[in-house]
C-alpha atoms as a PDB file:
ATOM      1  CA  UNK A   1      22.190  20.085  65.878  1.00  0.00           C
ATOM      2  CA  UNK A   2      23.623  20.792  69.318  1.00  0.00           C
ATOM      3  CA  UNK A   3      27.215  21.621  67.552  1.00  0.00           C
ATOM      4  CA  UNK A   4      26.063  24.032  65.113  1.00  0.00           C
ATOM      5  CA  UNK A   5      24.020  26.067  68.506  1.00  0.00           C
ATOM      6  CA  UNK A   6      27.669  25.702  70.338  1.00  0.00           C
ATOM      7  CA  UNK A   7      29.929  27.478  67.184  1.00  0.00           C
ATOM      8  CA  UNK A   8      28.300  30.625  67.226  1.00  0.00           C
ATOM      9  CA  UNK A   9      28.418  31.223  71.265  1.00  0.00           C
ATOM     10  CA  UNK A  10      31.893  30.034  71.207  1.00  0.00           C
ATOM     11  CA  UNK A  11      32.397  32.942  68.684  1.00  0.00           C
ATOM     12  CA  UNK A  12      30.596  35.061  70.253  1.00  0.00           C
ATOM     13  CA  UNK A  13      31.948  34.552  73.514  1.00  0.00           C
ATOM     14  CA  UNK A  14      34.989  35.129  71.509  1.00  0.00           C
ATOM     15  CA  UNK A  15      34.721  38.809  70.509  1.00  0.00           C
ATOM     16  CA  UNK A  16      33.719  39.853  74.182  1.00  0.00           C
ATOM     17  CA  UNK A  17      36.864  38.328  75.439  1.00  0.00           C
ATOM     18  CA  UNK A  18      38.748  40.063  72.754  1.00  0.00           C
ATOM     19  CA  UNK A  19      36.936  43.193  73.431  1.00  0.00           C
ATOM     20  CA  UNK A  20      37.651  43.203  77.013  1.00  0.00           C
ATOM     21  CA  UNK A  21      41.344  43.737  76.466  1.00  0.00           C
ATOM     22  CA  UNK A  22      42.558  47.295  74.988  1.00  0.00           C
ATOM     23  CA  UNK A  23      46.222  49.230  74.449  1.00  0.00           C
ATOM     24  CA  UNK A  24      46.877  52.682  76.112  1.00  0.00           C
ATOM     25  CA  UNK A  25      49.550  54.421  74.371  1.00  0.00           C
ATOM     26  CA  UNK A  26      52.788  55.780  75.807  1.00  0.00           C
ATOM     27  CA  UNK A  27      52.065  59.202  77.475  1.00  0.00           C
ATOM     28  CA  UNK A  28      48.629  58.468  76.893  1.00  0.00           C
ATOM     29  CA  UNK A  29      45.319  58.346  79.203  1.00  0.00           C
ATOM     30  CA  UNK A  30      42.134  56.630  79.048  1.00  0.00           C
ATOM     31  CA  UNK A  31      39.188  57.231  80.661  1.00  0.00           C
ATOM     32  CA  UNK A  32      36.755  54.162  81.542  1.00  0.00           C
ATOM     33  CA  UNK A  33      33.377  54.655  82.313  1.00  0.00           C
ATOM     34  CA  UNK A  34      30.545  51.851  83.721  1.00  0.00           C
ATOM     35  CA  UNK A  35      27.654  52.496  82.939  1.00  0.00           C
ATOM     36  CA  UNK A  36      27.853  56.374  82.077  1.00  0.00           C
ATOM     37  CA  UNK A  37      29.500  57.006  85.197  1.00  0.00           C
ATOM     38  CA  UNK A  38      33.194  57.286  85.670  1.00  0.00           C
ATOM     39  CA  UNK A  39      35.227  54.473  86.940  1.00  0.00           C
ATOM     40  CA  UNK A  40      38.959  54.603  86.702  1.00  0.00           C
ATOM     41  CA  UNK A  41      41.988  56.367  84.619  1.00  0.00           C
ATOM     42  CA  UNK A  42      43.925  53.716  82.806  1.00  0.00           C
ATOM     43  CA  UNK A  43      47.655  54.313  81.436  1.00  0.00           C
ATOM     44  CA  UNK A  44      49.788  53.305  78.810  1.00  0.00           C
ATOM     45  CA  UNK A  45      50.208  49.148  78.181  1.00  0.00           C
ATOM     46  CA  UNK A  46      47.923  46.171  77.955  1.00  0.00           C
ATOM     47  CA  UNK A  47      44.350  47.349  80.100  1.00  0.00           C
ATOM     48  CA  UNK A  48      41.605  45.043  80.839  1.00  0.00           C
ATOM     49  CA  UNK A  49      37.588  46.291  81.258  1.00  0.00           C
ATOM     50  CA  UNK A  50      34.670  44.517  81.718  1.00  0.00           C
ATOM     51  CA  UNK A  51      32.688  43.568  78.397  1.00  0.00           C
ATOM     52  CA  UNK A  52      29.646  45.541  77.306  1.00  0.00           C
ATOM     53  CA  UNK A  53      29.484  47.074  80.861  1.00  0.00           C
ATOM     54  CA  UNK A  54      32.784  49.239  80.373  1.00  0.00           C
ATOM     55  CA  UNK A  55      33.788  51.300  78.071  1.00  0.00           C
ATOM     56  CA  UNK A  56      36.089  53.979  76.827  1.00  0.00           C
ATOM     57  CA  UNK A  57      34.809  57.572  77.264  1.00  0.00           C
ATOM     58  CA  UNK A  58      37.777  59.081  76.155  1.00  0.00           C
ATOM     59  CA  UNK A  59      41.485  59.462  75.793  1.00  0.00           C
ATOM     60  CA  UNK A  60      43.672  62.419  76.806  1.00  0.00           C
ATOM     61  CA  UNK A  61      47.478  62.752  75.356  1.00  0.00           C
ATOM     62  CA  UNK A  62      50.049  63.845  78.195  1.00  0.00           C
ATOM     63  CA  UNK A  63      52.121  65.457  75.730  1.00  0.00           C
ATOM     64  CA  UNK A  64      53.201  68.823  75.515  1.00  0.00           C
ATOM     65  CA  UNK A  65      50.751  70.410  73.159  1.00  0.00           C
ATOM     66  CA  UNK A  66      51.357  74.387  71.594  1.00  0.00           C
ATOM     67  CA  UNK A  67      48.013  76.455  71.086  1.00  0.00           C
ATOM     68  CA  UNK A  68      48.357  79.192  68.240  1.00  0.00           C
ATOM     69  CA  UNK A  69      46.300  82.276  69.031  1.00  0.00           C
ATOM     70  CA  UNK A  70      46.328  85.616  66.780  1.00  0.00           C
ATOM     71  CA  UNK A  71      45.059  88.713  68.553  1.00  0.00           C
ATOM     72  CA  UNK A  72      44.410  92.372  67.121  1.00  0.00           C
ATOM     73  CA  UNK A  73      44.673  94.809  69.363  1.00  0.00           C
ATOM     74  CA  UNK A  74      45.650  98.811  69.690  1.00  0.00           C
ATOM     75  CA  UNK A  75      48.641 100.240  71.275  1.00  0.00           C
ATOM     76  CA  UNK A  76      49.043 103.271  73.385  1.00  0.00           C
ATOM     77  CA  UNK A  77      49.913 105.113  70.366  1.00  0.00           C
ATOM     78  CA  UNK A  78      46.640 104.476  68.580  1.00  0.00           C
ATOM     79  CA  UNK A  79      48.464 101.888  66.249  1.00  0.00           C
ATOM     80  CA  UNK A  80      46.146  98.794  65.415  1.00  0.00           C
ATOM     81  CA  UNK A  81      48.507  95.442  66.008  1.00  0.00           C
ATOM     82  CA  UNK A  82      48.518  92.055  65.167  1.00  0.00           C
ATOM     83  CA  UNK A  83      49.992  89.701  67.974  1.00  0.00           C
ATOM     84  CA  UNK A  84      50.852  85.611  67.882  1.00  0.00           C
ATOM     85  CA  UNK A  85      51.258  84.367  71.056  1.00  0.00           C
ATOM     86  CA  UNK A  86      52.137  80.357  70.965  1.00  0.00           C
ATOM     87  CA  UNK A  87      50.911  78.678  74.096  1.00  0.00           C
ATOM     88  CA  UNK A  88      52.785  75.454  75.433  1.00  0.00           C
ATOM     89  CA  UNK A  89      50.938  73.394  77.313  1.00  0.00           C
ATOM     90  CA  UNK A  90      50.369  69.981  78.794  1.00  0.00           C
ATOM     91  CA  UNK A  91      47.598  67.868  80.751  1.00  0.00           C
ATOM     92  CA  UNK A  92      48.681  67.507  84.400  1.00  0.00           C
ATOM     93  CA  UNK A  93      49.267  63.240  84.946  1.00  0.00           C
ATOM     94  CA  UNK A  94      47.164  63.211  87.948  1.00  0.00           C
ATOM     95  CA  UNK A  95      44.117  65.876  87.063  1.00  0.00           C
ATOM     96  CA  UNK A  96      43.641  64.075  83.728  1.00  0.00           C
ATOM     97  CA  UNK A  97      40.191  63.578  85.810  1.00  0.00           C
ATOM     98  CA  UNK A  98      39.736  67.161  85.807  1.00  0.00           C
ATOM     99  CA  UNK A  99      41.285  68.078  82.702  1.00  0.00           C
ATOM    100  CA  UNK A 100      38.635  65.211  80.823  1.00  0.00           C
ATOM    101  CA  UNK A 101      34.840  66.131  82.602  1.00  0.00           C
ATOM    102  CA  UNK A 102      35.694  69.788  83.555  1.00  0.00           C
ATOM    103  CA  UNK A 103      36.455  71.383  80.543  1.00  0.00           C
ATOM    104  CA  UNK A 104      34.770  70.516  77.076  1.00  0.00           C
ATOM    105  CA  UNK A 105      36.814  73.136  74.962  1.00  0.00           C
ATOM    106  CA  UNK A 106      40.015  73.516  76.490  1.00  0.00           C
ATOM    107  CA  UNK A 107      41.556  75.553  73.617  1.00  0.00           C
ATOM    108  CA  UNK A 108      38.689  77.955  73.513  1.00  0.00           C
ATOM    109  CA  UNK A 109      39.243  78.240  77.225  1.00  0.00           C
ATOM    110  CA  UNK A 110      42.923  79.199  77.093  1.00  0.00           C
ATOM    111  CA  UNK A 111      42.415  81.289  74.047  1.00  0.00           C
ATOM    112  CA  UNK A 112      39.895  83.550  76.126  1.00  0.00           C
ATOM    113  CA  UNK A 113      42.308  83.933  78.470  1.00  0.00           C
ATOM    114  CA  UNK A 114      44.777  85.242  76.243  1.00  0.00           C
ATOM    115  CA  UNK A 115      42.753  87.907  74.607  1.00  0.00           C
ATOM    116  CA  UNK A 116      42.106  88.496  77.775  1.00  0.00           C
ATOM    117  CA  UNK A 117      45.435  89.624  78.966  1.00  0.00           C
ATOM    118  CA  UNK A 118      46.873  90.830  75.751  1.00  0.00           C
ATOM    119  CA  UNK A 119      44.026  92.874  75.271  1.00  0.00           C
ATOM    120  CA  UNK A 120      44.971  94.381  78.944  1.00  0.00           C
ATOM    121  CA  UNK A 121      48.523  94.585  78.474  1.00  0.00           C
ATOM    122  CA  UNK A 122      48.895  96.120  75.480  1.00  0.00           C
ATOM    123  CA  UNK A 123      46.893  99.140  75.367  1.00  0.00           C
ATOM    124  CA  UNK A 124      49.389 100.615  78.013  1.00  0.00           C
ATOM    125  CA  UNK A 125      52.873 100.314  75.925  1.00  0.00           C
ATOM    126  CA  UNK A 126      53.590 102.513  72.259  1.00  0.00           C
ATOM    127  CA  UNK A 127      54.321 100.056  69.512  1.00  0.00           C
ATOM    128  CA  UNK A 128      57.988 100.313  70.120  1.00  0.00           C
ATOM    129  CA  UNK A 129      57.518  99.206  73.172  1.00  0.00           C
ATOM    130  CA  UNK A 130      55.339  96.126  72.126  1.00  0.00           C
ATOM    131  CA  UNK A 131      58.456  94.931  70.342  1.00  0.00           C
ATOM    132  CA  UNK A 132      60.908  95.596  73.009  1.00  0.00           C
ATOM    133  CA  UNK A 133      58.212  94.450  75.905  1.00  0.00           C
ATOM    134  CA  UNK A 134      57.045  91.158  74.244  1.00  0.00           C
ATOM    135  CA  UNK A 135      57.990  88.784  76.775  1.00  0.00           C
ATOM    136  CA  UNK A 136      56.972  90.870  79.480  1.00  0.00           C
ATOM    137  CA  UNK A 137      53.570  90.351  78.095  1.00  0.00           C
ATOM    138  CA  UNK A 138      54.260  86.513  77.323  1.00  0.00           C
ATOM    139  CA  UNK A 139      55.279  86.377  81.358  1.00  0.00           C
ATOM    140  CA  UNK A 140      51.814  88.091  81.659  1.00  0.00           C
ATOM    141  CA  UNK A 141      49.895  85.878  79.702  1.00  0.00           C
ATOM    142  CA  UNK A 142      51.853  82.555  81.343  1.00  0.00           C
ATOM    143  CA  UNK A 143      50.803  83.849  84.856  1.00  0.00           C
ATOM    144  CA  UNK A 144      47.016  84.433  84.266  1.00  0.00           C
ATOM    145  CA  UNK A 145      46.983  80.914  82.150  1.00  0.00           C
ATOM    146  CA  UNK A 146      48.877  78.932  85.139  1.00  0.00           C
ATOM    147  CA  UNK A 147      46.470  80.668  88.231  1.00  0.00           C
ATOM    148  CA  UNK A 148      42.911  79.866  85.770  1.00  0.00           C
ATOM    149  CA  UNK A 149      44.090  76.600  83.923  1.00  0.00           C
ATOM    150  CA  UNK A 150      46.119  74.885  86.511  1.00  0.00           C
ATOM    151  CA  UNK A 151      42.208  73.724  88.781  1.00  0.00           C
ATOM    152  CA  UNK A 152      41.281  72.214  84.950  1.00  0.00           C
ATOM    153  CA  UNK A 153      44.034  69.824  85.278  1.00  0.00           C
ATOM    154  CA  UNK A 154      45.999  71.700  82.647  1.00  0.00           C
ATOM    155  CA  UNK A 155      49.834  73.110  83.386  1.00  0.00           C
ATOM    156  CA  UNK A 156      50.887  76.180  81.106  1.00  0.00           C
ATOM    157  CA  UNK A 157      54.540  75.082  80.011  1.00  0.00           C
ATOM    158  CA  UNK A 158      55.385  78.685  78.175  1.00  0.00           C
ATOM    159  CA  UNK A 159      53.758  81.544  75.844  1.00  0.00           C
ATOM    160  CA  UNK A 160      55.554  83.003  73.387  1.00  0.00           C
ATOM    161  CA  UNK A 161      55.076  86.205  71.374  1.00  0.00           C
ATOM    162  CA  UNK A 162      56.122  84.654  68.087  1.00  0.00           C
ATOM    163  CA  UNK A 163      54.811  87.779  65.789  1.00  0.00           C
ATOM    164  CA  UNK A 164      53.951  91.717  65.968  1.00  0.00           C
ATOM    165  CA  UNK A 165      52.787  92.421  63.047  1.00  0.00           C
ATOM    166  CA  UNK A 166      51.258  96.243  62.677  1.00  0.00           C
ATOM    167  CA  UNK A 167      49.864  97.893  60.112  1.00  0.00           C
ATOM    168  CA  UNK A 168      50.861  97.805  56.640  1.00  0.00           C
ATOM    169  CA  UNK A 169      51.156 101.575  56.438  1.00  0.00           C
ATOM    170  CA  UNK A 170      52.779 102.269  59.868  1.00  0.00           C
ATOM    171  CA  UNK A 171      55.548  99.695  58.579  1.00  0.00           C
ATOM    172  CA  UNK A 172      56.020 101.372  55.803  1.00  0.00           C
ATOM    173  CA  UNK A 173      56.561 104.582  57.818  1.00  0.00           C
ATOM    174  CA  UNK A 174      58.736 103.031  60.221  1.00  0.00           C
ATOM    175  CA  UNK A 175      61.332 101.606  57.481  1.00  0.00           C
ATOM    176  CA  UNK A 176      60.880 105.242  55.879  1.00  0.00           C
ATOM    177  CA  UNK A 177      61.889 106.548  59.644  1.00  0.00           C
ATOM    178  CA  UNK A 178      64.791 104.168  59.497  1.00  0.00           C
ATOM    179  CA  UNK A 179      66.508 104.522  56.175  1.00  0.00           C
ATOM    180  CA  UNK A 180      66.247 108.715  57.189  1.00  0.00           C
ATOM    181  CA  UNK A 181      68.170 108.040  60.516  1.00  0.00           C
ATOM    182  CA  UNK A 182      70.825 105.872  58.879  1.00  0.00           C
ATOM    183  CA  UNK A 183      70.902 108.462  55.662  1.00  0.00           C
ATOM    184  CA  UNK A 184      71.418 110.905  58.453  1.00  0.00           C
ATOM    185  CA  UNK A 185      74.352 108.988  60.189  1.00  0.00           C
ATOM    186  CA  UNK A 186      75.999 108.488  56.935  1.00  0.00           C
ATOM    187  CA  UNK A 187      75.520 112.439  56.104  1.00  0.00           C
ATOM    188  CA  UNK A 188      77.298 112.845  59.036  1.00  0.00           C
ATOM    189  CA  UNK A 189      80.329 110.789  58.492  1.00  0.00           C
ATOM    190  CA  UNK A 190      80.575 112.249  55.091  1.00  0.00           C
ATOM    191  CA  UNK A 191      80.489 115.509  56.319  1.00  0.00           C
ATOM    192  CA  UNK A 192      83.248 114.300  58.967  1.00  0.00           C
ATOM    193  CA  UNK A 193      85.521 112.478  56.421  1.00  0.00           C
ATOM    194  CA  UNK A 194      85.011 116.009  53.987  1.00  0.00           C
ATOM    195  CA  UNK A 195      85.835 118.023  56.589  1.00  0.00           C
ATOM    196  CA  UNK A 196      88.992 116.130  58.068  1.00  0.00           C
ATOM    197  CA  UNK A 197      90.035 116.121  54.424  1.00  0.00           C
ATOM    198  CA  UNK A 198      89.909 119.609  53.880  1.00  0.00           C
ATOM    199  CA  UNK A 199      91.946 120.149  57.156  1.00  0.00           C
ATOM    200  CA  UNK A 200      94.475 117.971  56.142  1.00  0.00           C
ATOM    201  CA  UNK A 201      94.659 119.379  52.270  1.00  0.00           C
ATOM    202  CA  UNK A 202      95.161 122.482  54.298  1.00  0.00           C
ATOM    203  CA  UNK A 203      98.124 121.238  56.718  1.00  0.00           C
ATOM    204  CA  UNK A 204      99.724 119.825  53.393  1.00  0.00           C
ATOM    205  CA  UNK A 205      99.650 123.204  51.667  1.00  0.00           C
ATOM    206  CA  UNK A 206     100.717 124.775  54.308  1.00  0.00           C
ATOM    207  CA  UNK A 207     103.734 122.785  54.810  1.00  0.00           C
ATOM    208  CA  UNK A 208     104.180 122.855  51.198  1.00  0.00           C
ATOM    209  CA  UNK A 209     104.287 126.668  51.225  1.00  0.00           C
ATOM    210  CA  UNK A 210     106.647 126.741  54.219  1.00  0.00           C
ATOM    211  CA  UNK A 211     108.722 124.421  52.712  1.00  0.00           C
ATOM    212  CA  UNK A 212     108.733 126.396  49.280  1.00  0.00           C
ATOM    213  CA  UNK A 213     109.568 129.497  50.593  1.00  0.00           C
ATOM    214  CA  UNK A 214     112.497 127.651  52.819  1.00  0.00           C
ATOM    215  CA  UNK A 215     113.849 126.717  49.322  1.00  0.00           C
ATOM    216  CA  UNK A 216     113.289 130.424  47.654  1.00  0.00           C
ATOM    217  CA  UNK A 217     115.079 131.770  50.781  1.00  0.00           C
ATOM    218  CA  UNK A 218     117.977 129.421  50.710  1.00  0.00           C
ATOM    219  CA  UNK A 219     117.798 129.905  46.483  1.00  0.00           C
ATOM    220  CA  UNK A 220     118.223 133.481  46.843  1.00  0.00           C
ATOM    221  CA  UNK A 221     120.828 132.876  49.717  1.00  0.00           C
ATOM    222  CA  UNK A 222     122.860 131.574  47.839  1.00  0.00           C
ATOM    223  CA  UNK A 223     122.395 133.841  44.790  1.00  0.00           C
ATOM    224  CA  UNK A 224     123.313 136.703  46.894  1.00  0.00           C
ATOM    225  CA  UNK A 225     126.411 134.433  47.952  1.00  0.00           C
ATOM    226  CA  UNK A 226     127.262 134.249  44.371  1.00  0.00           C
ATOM    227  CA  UNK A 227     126.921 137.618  43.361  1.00  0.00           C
ATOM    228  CA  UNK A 228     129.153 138.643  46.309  1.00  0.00           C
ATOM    229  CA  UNK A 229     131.700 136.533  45.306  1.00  0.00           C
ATOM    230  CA  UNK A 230     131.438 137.753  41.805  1.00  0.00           C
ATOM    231  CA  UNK A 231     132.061 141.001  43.128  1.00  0.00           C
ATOM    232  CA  UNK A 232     135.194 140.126  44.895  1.00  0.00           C
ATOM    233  CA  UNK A 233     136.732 138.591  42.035  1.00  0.00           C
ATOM    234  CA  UNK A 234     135.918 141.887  40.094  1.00  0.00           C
ATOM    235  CA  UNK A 235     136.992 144.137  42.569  1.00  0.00           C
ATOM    236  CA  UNK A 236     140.262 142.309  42.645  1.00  0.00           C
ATOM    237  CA  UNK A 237     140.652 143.320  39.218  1.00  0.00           C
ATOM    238  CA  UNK A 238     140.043 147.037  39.732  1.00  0.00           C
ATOM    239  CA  UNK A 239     136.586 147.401  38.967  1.00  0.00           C
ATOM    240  CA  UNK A 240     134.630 148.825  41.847  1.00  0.00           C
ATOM    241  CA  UNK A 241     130.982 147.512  43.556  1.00  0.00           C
ATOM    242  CA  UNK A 242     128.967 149.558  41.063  1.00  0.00           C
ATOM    243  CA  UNK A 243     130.301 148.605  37.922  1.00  0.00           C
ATOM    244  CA  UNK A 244     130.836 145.048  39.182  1.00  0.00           C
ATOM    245  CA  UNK A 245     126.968 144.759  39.520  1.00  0.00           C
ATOM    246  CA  UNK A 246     126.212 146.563  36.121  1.00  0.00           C
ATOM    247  CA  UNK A 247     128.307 144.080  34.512  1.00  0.00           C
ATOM    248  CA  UNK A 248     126.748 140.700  36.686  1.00  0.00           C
ATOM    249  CA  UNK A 249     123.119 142.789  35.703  1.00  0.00           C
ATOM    250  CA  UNK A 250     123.998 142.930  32.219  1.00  0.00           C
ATOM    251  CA  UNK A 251     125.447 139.287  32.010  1.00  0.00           C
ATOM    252  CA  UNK A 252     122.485 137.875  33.657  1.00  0.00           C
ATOM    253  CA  UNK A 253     120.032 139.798  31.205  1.00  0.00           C
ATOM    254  CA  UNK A 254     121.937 138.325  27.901  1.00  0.00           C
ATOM    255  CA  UNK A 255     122.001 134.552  29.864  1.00  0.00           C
ATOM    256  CA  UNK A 256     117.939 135.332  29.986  1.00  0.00           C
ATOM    257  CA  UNK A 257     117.835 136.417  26.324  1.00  0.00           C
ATOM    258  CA  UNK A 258     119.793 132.990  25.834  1.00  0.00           C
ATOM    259  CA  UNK A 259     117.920 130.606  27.379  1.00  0.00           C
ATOM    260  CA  UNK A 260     114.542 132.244  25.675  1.00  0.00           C
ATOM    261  CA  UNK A 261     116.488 131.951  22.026  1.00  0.00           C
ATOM    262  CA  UNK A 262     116.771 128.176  23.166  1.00  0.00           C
ATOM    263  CA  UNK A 263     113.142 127.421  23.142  1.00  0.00           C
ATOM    264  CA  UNK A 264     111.631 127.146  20.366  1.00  0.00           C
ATOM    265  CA  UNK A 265     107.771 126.444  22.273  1.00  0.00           C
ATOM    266  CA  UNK A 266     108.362 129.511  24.779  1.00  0.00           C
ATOM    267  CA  UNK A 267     105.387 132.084  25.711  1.00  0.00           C
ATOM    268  CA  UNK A 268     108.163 134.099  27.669  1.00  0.00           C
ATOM    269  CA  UNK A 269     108.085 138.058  27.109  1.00  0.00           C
ATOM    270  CA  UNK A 270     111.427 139.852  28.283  1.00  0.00           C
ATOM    271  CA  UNK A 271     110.388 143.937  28.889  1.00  0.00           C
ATOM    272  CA  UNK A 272     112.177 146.210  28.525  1.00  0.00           C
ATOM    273  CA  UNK A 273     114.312 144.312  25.888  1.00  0.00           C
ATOM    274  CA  UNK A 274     116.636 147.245  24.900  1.00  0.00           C
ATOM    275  CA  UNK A 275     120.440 146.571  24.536  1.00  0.00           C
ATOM    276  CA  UNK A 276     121.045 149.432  27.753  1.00  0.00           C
ATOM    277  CA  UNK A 277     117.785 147.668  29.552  1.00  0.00           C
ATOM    278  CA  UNK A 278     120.010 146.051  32.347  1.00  0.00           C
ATOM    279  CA  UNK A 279     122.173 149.264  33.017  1.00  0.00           C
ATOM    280  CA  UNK A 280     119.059 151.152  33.101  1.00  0.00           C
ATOM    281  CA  UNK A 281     117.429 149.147  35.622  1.00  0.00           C
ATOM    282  CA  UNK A 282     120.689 148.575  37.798  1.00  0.00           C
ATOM    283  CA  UNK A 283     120.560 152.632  37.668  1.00  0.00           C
ATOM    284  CA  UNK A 284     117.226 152.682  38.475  1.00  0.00           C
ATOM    285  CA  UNK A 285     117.969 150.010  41.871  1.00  0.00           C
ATOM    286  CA  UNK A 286     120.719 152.405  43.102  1.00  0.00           C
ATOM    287  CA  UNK A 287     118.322 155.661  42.992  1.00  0.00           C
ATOM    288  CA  UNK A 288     115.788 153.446  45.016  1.00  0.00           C
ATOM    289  CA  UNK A 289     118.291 152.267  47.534  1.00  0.00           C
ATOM    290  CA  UNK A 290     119.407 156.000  47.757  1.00  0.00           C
ATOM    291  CA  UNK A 291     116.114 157.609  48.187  1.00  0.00           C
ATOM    292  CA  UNK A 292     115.096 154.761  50.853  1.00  0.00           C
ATOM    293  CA  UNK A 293     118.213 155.755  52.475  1.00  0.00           C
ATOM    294  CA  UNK A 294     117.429 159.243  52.486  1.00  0.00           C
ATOM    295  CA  UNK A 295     114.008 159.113  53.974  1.00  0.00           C
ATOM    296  CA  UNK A 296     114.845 156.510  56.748  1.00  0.00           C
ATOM    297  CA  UNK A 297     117.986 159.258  57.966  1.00  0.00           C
ATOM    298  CA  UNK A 298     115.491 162.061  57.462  1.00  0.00           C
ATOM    299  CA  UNK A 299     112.710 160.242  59.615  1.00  0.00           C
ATOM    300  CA  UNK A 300     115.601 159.130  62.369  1.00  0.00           C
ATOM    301  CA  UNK A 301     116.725 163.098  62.618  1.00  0.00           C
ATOM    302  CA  UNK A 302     113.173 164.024  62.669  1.00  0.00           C
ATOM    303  CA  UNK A 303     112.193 161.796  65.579  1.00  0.00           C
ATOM    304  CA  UNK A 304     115.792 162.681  67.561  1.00  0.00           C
ATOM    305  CA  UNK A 305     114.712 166.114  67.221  1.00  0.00           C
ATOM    306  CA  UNK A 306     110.968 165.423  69.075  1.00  0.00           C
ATOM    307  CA  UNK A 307     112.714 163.674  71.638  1.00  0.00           C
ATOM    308  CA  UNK A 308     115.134 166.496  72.707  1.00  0.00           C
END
């Protein structure tokens, strides 16, 4: 009778050894309490507490932890913003005391502080300035967090502005800004490119006209090298300047008629096309050249005569 009383203390006492022994994970923190009132702050490994007199009133991870908090707020520009700001964060090794009976809610804590600040920051900037000026508010943010959180036991690692988001509309508006800029710029450069074109179409003709009328000038150089040659050879021959150039005239007018017979797609139209044609107009050169002649001595006299 006396060994079936003795099995069930044995078990018994059993369990509370069993249950006096616990594990504390790595970067880890447990907090032991005797009899509702705190007692000590065990760490990671093997721990041992007294049975049914100790117990564990809660557990606190060292690790760096990241609180997510969206905020909606307006800019100096009267443009309604939404803002992410990720807050790093970590429990302090030695205030996990602090950091476990001070606070209940730590994330609604830090997340009041951050409305807080953004809520005061950002009302002074424009929206472009929001997205240039994020992590001066994120240094903002960090310093208020560190000087409120770090008595709690809690040490602000870094806050990010991870997201502006604005208004749909006032997106929309700045991408419409955007593509009108760069549709501007490229305006621009086409205009440039058009106009350095046209400057340089214009060099080109004008070097091509310089260059033609070089050639005309030496073409008819040597043309009037030819026909004074011709003339020599005629004039060797005993006929003199003026029927020398009636007879090159005439030649040249029959060589035309020649060369027109020889094409049979020709639009060419020789006036006058009279047999005499070419002696008429050589006739008709010579009175010019005389007349000119005439005038230019008649002017010379004229102006000799005013002088004296």
């Amino acid at each position: 009778m006396g060994s079936f009383i003795f099995i069930p203390i044995l078990f018994f006492g059993l369990i509370i050894l069993i249950s006096s022994f616990f594990v504390v994970k790595q970067q880890t923190s447990a907090i032991i309490e005797r009899f509702g009132k705190f007692q000590s702050i065990r760490h990671s490994g093997l721990q041992l507490k007294i049975p049914l007199v100790d117990r564990i009133a809660g557990k606190l991870s060292l690790k760096i932890q990241q609180l997510d908090v969206i905020i909606e707020t307006k800019t100096l520009d009267d443009v309604f913003v939404r803002l992410k700001v990720s807050v790093q964060y970590k429990v302090i090794r030695n205030k996990v005391y602090d950091a476990f009976y001070m606070l209940d809610y730590p994330h609604d804590q830090i997340t009041s502080y951050v409305f807080d600040v953004v809520r005061a920051e950002v009302p002074k900037m424009k929206l472009d300035d929001v997205f240039v000026k994020k992590d001066d508010i994120a240094l903002a943010v960090k310093a208020e967090l560190n000087d409120a959180m770090m008595e709690y036991g809690y040490d602000i690692i870094k806050t990010l502005v991870t997201d502006i988001d604005p208004d749909a509309q006032v997106k929309a508006a700045m991408n419409r800004i955007n593509a009108a800029d760069r549709e501007k710029t490229a305006a621009q450069f086409e205009g440039d490119a058009a106009r350095i074109l046209i400057v340089e179409k214009a060099k080109a003709e004008a070097e091509s006209k310089r260059l033609q009328g070089q050639g005309i000038a030496d073409q008819r150089r040597e043309i009037a090298r030819g026909l004074e040659e011709s003339v020599e050879v005629l004039n060797r021959v005993g006929i003199n300047s003026q029927e020398a150039s009636a007879l090159i005239v005439v030649t040249q007018h029959y060589d035309t008629l020649q060369s027109l017979g020889e094409e049979t797609n020709s639009n060419l139209i020789l006036l006058p096309n009279a047999p005499q044609a070419g002696s008429n107009m050589l006739n008709d050169m010579v009175a010019s050249f005389a007349a000119s002649n005439q005038i230019g001595e008649a002017m010379k006299n004229a102006k000799k005569k005013k002088e004296e």
